[in-house]
PDB file of N, CA and C in Angstrom:
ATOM      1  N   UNK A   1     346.308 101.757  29.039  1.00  0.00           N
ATOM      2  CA  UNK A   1     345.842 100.392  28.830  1.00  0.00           C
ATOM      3  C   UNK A   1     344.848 100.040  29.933  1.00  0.00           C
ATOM      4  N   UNK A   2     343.114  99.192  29.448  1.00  0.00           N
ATOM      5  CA  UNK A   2     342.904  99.153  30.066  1.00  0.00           C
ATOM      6  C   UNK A   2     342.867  97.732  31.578  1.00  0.00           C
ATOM      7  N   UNK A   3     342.773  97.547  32.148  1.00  0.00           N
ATOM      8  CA  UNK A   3     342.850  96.097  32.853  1.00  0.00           C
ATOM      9  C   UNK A   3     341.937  94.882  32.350  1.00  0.00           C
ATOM     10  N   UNK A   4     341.236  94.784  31.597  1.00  0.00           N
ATOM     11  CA  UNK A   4     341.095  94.215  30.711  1.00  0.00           C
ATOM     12  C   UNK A   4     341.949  93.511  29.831  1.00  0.00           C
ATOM     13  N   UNK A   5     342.598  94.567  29.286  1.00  0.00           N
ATOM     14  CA  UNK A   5     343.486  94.060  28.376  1.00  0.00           C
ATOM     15  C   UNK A   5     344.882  93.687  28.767  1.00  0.00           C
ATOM     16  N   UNK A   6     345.194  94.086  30.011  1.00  0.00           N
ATOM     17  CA  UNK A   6     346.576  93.818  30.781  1.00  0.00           C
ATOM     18  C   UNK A   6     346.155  92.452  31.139  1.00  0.00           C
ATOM     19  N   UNK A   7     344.598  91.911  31.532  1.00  0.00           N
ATOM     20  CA  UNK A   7     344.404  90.125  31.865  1.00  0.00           C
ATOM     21  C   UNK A   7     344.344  89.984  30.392  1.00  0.00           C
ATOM     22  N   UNK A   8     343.863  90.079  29.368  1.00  0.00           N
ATOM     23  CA  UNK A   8     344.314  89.751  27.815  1.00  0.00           C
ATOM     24  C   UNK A   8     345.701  89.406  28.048  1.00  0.00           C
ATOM     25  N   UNK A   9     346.578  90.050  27.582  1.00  0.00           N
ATOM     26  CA  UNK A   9     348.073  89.793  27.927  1.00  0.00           C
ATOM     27  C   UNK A   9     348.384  88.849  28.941  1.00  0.00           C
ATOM     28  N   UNK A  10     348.073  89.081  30.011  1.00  0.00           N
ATOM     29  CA  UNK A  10     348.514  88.006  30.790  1.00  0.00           C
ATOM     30  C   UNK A  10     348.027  86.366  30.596  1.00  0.00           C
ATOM     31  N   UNK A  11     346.931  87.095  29.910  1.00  0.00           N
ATOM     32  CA  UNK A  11     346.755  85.130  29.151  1.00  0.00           C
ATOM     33  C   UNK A  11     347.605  84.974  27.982  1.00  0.00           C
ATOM     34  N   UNK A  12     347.915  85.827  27.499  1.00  0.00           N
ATOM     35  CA  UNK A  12     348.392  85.261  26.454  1.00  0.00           C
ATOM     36  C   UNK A  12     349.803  84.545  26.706  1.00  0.00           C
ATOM     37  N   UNK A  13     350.613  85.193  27.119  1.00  0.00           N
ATOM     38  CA  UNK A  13     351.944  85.261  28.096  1.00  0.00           C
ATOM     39  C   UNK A  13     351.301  84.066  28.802  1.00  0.00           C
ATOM     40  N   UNK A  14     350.708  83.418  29.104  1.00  0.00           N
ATOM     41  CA  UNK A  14     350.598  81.552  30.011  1.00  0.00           C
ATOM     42  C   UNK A  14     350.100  81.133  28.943  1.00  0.00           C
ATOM     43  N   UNK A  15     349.716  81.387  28.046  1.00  0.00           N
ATOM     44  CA  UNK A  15     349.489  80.483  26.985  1.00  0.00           C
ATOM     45  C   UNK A  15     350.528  80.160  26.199  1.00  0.00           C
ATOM     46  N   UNK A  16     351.489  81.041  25.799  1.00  0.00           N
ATOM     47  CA  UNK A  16     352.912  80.571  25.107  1.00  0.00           C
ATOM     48  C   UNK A  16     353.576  79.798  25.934  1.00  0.00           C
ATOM     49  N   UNK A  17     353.457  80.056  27.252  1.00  0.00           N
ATOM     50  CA  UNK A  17     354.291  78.894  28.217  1.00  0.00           C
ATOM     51  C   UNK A  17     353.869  77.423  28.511  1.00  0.00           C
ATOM     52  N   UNK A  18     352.674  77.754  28.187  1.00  0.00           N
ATOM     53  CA  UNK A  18     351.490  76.801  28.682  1.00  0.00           C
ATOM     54  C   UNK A  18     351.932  75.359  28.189  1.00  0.00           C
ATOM     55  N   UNK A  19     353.541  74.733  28.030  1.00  0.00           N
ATOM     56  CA  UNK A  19     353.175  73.454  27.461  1.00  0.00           C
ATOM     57  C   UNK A  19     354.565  72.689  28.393  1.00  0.00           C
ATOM     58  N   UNK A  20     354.636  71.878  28.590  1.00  0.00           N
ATOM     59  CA  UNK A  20     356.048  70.996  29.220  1.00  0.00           C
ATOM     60  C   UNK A  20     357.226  71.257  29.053  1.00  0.00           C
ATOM     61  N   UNK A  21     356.741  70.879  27.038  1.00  0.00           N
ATOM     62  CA  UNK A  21     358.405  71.189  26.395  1.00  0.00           C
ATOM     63  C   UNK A  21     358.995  72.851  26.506  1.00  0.00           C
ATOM     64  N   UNK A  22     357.945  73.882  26.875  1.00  0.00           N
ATOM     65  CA  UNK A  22     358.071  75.248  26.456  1.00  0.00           C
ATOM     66  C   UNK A  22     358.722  75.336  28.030  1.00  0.00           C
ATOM     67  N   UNK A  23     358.388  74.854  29.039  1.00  0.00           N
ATOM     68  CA  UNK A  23     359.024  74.610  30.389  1.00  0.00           C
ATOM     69  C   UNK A  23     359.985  74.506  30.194  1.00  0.00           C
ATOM     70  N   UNK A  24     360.417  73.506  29.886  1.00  0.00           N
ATOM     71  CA  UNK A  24     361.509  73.137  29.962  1.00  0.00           C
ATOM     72  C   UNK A  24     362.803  73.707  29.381  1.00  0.00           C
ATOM     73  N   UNK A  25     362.123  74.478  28.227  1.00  0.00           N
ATOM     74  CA  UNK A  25     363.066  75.134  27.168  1.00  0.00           C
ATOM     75  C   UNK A  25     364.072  76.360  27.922  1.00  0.00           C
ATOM     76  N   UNK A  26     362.765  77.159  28.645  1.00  0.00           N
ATOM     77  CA  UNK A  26     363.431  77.945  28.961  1.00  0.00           C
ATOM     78  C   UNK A  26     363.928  77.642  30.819  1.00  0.00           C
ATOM     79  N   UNK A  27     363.693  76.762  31.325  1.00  0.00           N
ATOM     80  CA  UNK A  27     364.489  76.418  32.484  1.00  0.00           C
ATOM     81  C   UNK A  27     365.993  75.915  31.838  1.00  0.00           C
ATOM     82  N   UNK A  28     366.011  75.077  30.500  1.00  0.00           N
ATOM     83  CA  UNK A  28     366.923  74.809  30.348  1.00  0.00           C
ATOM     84  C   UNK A  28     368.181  76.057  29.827  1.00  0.00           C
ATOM     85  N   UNK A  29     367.544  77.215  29.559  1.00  0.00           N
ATOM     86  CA  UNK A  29     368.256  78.099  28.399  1.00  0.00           C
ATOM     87  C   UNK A  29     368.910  79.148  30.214  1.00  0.00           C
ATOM     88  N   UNK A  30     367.763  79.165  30.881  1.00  0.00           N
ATOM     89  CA  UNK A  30     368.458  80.057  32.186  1.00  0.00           C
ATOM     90  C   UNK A  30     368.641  81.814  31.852  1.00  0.00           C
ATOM     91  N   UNK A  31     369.923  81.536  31.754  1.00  0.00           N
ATOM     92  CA  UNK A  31     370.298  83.137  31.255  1.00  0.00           C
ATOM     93  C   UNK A  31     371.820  82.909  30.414  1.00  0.00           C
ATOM     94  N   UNK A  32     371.717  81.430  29.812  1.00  0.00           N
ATOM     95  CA  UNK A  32     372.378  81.207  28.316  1.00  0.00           C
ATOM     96  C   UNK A  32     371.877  80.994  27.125  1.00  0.00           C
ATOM     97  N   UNK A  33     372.901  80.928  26.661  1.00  0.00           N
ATOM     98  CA  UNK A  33     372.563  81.032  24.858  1.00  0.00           C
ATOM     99  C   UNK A  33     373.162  79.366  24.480  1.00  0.00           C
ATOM    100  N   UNK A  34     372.388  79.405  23.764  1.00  0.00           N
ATOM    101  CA  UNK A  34     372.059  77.560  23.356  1.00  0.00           C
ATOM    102  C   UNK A  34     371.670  77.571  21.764  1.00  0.00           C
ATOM    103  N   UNK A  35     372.181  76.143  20.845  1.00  0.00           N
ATOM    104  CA  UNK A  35     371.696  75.901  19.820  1.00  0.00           C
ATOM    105  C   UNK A  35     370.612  74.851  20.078  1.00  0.00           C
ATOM    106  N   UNK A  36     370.294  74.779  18.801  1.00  0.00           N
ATOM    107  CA  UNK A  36     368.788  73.905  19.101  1.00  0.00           C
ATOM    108  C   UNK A  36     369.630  72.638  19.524  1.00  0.00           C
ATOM    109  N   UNK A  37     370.593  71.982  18.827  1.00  0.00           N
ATOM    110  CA  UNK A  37     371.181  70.736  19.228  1.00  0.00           C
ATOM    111  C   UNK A  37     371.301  70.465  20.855  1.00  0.00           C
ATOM    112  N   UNK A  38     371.614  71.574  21.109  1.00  0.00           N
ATOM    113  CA  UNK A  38     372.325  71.160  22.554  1.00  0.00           C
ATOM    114  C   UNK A  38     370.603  71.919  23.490  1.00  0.00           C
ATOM    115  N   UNK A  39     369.477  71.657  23.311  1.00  0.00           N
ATOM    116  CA  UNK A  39     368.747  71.899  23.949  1.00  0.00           C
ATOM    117  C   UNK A  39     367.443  70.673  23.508  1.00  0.00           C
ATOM    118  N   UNK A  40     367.821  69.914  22.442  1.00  0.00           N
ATOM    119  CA  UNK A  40     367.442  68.958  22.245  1.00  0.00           C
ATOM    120  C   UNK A  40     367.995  67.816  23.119  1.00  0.00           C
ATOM    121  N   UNK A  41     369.772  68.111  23.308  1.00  0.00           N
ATOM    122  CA  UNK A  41     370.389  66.918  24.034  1.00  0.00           C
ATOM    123  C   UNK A  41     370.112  67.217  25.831  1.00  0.00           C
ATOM    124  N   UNK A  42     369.875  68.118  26.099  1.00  0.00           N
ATOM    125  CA  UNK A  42     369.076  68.656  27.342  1.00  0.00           C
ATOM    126  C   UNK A  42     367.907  67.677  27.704  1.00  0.00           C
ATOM    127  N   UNK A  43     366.976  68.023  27.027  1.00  0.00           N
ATOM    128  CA  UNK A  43     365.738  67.794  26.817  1.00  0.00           C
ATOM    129  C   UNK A  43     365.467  66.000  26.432  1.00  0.00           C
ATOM    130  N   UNK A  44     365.894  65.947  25.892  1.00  0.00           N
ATOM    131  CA  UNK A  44     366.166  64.022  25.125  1.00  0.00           C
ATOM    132  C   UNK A  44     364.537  64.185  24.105  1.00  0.00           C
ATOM    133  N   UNK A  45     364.909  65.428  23.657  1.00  0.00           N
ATOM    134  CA  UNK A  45     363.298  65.560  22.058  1.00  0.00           C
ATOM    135  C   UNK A  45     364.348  65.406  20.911  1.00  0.00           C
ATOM    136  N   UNK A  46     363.422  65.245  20.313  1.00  0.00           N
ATOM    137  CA  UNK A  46     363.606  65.596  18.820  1.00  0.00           C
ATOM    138  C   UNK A  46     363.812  66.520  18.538  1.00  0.00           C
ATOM    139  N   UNK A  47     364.611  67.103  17.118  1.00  0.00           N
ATOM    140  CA  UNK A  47     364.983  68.238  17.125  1.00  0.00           C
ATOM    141  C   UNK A  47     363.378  69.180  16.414  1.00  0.00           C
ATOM    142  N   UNK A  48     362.771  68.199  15.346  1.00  0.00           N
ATOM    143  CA  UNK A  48     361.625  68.915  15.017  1.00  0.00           C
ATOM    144  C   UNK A  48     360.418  69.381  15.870  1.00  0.00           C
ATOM    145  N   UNK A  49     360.676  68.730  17.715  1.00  0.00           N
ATOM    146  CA  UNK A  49     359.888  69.024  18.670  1.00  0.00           C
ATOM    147  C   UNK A  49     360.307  70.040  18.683  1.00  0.00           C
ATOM    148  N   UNK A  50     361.758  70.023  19.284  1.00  0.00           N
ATOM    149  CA  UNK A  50     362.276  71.424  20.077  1.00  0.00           C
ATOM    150  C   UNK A  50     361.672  72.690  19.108  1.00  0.00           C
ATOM    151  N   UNK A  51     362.124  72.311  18.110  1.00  0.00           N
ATOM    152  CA  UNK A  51     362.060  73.630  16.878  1.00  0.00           C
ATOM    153  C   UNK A  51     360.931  74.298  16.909  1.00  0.00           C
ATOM    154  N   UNK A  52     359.917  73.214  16.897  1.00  0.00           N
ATOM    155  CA  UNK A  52     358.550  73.958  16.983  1.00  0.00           C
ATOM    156  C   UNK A  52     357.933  75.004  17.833  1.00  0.00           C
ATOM    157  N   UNK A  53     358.541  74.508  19.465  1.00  0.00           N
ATOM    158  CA  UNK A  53     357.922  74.668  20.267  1.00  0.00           C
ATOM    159  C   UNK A  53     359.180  75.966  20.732  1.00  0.00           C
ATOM    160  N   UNK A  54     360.491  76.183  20.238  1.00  0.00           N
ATOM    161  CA  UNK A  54     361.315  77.286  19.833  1.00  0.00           C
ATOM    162  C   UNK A  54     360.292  78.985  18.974  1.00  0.00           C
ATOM    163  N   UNK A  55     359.475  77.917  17.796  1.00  0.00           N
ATOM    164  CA  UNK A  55     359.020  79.265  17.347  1.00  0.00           C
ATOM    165  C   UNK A  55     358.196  79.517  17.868  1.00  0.00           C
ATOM    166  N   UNK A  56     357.484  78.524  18.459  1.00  0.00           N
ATOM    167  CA  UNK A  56     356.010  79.080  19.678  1.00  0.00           C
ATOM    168  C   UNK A  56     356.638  80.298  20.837  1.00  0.00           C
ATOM    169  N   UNK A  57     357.559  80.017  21.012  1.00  0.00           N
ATOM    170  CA  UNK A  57     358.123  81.193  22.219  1.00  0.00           C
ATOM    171  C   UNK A  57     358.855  82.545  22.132  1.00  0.00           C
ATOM    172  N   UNK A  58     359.824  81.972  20.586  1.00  0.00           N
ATOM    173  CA  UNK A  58     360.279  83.376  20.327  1.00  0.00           C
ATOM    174  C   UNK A  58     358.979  84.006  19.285  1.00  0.00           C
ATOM    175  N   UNK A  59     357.557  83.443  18.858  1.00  0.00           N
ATOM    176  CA  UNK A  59     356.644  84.241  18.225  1.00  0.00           C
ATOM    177  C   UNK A  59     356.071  84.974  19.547  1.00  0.00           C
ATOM    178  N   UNK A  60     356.576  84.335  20.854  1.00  0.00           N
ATOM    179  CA  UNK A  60     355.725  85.029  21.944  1.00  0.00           C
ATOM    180  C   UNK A  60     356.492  85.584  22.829  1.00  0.00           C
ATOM    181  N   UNK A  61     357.293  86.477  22.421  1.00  0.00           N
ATOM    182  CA  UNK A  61     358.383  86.953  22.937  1.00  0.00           C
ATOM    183  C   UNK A  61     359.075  86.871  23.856  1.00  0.00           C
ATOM    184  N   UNK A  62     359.288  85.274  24.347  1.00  0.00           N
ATOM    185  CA  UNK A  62     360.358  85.221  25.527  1.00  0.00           C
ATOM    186  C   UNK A  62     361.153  84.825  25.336  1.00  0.00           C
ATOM    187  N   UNK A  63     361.327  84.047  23.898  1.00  0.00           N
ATOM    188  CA  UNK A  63     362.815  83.797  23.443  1.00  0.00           C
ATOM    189  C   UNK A  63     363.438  85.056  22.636  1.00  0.00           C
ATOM    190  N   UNK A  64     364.727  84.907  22.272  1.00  0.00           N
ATOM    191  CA  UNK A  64     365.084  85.593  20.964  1.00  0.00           C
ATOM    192  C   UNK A  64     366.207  84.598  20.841  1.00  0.00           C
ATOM    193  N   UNK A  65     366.436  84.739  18.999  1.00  0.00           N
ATOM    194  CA  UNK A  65     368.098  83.779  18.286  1.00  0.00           C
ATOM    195  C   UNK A  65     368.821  84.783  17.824  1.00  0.00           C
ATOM    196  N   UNK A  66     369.579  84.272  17.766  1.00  0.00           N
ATOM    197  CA  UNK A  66     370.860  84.821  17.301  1.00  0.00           C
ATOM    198  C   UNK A  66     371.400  84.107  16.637  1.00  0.00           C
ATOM    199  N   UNK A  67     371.842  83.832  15.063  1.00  0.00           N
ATOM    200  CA  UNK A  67     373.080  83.865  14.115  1.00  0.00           C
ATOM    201  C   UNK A  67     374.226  83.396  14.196  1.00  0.00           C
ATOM    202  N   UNK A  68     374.697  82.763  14.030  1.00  0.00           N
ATOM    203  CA  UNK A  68     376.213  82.508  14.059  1.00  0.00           C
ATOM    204  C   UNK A  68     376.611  81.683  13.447  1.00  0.00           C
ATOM    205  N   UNK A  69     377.569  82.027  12.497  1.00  0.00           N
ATOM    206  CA  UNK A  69     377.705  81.168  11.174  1.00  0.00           C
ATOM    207  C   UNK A  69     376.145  79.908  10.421  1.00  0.00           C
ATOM    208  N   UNK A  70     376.507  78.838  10.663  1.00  0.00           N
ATOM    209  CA  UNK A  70     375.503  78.362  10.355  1.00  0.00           C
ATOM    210  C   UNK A  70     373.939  77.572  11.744  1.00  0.00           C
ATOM    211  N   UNK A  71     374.510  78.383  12.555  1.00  0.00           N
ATOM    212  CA  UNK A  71     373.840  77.520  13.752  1.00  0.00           C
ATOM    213  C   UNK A  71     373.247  79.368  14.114  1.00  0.00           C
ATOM    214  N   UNK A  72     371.996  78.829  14.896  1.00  0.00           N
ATOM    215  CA  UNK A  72     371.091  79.514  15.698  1.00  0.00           C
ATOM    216  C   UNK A  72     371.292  79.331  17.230  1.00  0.00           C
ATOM    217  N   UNK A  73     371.370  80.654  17.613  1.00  0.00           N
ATOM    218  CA  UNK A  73     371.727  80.160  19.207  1.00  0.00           C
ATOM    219  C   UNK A  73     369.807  80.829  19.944  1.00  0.00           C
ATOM    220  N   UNK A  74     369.558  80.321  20.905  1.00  0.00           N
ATOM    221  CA  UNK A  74     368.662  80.999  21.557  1.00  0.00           C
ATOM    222  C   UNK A  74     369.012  81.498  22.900  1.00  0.00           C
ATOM    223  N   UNK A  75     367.814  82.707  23.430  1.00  0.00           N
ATOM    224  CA  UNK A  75     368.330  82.917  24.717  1.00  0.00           C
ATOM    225  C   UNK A  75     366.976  83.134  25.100  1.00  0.00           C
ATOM    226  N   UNK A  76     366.812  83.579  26.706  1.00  0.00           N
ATOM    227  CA  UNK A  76     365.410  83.989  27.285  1.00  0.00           C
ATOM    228  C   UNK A  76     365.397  85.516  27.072  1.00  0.00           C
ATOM    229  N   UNK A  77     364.420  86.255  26.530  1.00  0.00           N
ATOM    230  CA  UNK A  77     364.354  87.418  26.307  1.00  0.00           C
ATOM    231  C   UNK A  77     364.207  88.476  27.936  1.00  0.00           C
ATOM    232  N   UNK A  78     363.467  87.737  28.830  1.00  0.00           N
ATOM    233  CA  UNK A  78     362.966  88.273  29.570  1.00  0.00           C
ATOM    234  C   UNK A  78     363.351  88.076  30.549  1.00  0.00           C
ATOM    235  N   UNK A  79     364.356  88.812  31.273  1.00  0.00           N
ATOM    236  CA  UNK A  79     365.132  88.465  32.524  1.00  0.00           C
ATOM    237  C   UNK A  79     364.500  87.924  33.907  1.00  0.00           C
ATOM    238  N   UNK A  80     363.657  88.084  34.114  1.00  0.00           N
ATOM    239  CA  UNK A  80     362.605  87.981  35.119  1.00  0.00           C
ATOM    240  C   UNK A  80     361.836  86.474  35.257  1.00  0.00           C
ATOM    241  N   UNK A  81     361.713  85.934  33.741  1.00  0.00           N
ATOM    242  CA  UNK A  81     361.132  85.100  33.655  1.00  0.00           C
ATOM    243  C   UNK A  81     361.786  83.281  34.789  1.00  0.00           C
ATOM    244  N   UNK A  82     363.281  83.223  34.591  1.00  0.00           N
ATOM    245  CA  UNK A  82     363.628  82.299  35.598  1.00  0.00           C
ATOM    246  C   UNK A  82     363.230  82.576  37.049  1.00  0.00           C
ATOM    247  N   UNK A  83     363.594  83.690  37.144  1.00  0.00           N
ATOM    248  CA  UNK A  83     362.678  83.882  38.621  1.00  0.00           C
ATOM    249  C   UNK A  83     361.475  83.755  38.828  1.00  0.00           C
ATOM    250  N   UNK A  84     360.125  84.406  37.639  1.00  0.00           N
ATOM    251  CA  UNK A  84     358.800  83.473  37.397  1.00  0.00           C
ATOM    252  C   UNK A  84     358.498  81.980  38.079  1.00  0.00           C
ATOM    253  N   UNK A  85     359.521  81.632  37.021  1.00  0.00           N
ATOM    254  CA  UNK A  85     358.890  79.933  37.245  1.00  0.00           C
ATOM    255  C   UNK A  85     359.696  79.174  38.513  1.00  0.00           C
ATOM    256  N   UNK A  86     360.733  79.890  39.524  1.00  0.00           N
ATOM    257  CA  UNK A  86     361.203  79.640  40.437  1.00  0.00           C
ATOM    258  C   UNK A  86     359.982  79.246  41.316  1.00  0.00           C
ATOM    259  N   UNK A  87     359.374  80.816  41.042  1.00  0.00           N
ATOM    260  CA  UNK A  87     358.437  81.118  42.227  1.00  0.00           C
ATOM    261  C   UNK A  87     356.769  80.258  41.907  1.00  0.00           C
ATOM    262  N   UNK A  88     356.675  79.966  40.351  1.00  0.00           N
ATOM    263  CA  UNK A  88     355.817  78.997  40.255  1.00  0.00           C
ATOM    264  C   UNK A  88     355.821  77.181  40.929  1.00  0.00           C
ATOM    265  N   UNK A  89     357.845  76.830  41.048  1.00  0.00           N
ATOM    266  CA  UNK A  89     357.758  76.112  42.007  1.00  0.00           C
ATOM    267  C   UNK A  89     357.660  75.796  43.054  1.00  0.00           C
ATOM    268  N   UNK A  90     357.858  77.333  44.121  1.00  0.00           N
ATOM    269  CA  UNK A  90     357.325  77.437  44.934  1.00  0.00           C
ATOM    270  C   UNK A  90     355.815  77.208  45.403  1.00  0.00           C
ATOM    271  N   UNK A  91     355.342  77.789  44.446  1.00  0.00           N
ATOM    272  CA  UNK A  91     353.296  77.568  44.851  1.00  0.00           C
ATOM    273  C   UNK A  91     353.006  76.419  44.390  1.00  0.00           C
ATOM    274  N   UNK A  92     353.801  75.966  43.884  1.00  0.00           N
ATOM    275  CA  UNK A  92     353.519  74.128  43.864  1.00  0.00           C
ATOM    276  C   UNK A  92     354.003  73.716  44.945  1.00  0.00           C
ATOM    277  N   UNK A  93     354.622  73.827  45.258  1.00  0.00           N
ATOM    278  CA  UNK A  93     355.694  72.960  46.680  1.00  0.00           C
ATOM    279  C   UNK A  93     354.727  73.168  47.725  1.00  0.00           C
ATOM    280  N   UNK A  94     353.882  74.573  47.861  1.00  0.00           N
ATOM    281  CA  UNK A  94     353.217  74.849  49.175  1.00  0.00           C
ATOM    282  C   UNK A  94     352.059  74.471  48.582  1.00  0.00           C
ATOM    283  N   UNK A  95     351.512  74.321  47.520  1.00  0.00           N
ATOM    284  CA  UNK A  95     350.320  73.499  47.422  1.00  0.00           C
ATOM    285  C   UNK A  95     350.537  72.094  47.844  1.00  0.00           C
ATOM    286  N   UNK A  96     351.410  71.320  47.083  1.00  0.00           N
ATOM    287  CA  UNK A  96     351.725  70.006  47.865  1.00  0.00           C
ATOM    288  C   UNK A  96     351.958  69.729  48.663  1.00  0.00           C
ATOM    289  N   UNK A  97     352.828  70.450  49.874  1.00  0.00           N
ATOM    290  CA  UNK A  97     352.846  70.411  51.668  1.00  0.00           C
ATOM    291  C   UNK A  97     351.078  70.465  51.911  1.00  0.00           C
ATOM    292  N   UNK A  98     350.282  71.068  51.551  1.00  0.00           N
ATOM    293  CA  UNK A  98     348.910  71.075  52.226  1.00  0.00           C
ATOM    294  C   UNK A  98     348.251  69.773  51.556  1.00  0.00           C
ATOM    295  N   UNK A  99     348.448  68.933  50.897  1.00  0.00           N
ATOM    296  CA  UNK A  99     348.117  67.947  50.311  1.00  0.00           C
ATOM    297  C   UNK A  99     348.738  66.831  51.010  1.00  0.00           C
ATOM    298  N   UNK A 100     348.645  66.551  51.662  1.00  0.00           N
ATOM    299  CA  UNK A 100     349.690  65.603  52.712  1.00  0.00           C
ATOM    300  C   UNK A 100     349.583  64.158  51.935  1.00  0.00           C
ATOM    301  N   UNK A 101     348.648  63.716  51.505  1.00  0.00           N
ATOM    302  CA  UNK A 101     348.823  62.297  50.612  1.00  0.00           C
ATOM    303  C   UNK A 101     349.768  62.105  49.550  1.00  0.00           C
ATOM    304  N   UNK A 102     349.514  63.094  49.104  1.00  0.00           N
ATOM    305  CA  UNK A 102     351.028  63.167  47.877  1.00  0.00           C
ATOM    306  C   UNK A 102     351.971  64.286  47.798  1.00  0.00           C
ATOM    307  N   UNK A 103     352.282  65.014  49.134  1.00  0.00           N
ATOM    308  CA  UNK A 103     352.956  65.905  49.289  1.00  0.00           C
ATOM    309  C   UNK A 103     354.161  65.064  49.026  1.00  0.00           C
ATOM    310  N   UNK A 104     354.710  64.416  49.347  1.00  0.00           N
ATOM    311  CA  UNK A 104     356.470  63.769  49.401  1.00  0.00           C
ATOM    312  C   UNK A 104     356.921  63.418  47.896  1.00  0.00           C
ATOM    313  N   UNK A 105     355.930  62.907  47.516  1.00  0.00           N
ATOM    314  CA  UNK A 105     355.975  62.400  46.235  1.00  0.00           C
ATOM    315  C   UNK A 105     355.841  63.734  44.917  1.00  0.00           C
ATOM    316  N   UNK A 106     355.762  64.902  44.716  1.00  0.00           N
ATOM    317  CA  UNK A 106     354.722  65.337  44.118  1.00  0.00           C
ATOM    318  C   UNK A 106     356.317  66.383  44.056  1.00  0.00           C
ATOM    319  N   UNK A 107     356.718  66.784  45.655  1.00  0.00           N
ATOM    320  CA  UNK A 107     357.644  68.154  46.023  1.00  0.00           C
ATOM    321  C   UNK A 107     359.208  67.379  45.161  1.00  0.00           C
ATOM    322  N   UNK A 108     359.069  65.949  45.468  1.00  0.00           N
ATOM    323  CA  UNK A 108     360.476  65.406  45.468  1.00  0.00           C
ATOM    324  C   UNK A 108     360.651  65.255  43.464  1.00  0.00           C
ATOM    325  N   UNK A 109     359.410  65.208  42.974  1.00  0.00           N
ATOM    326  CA  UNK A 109     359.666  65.361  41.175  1.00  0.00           C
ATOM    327  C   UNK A 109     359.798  66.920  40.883  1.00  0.00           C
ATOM    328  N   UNK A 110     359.650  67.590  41.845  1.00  0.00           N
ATOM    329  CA  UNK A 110     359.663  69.033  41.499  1.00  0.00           C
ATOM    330  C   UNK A 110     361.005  69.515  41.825  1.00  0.00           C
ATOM    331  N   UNK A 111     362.235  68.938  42.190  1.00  0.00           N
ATOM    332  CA  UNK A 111     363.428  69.040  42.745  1.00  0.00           C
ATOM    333  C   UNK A 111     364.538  68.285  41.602  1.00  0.00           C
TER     334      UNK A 111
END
């Protein structure tokens, strides 16, 4: 593969993440398994938000569902990924310490 196409991929992969609710989905899911209900009651969306923005992630492979009787459970496909966005709050946190006007304000919604 060439590096080209490994930054292809890597956009694509921030583009499936690329939205609030898709944040949130999978900070909320961790390294459990969840129905849409109870990631809607997480979240305080709608369930036709969540859903959507469910197939946006497992079409982009960081979710996967699972079955069970009549309910869908989801999980994070990609073990690595909570640690990702750990470390994405990190380079926010140290971007906002160098921002001293809205460093306090900015670190303390990121907590």
């Amino acid at each position: 593969m060439q590096y080209v196409d490994i930054l292809a991929l890597k956009s694509e992969f921030m583009r499936v993440l690329a939205h609030p609710i898709r944040i949130g989905i999978v900070e909320v899911l961790g390294d459990k398994k969840m129905s849409v209900g109870e990631i809607c009651e997480l979240l305080n969306k709608e369930q036709a938000t969540v859903s959507k923005h469910l197939g946006v992630l497992k079409n982009g492979g960081i979710l996967k569902s699972e079955k069970s009787g009549l309910n869908v459970f989801y999980s994070v496909d990609i073990c690595c990924l909570p640690n990702f966005l750990e470390c994405l709050k990190n380079i926010l946190e140290e971007k906002a310490a160098k921002n001293s006007k809205n460093a306090r304000g900015v670190i303390k919604s990121l907590r």
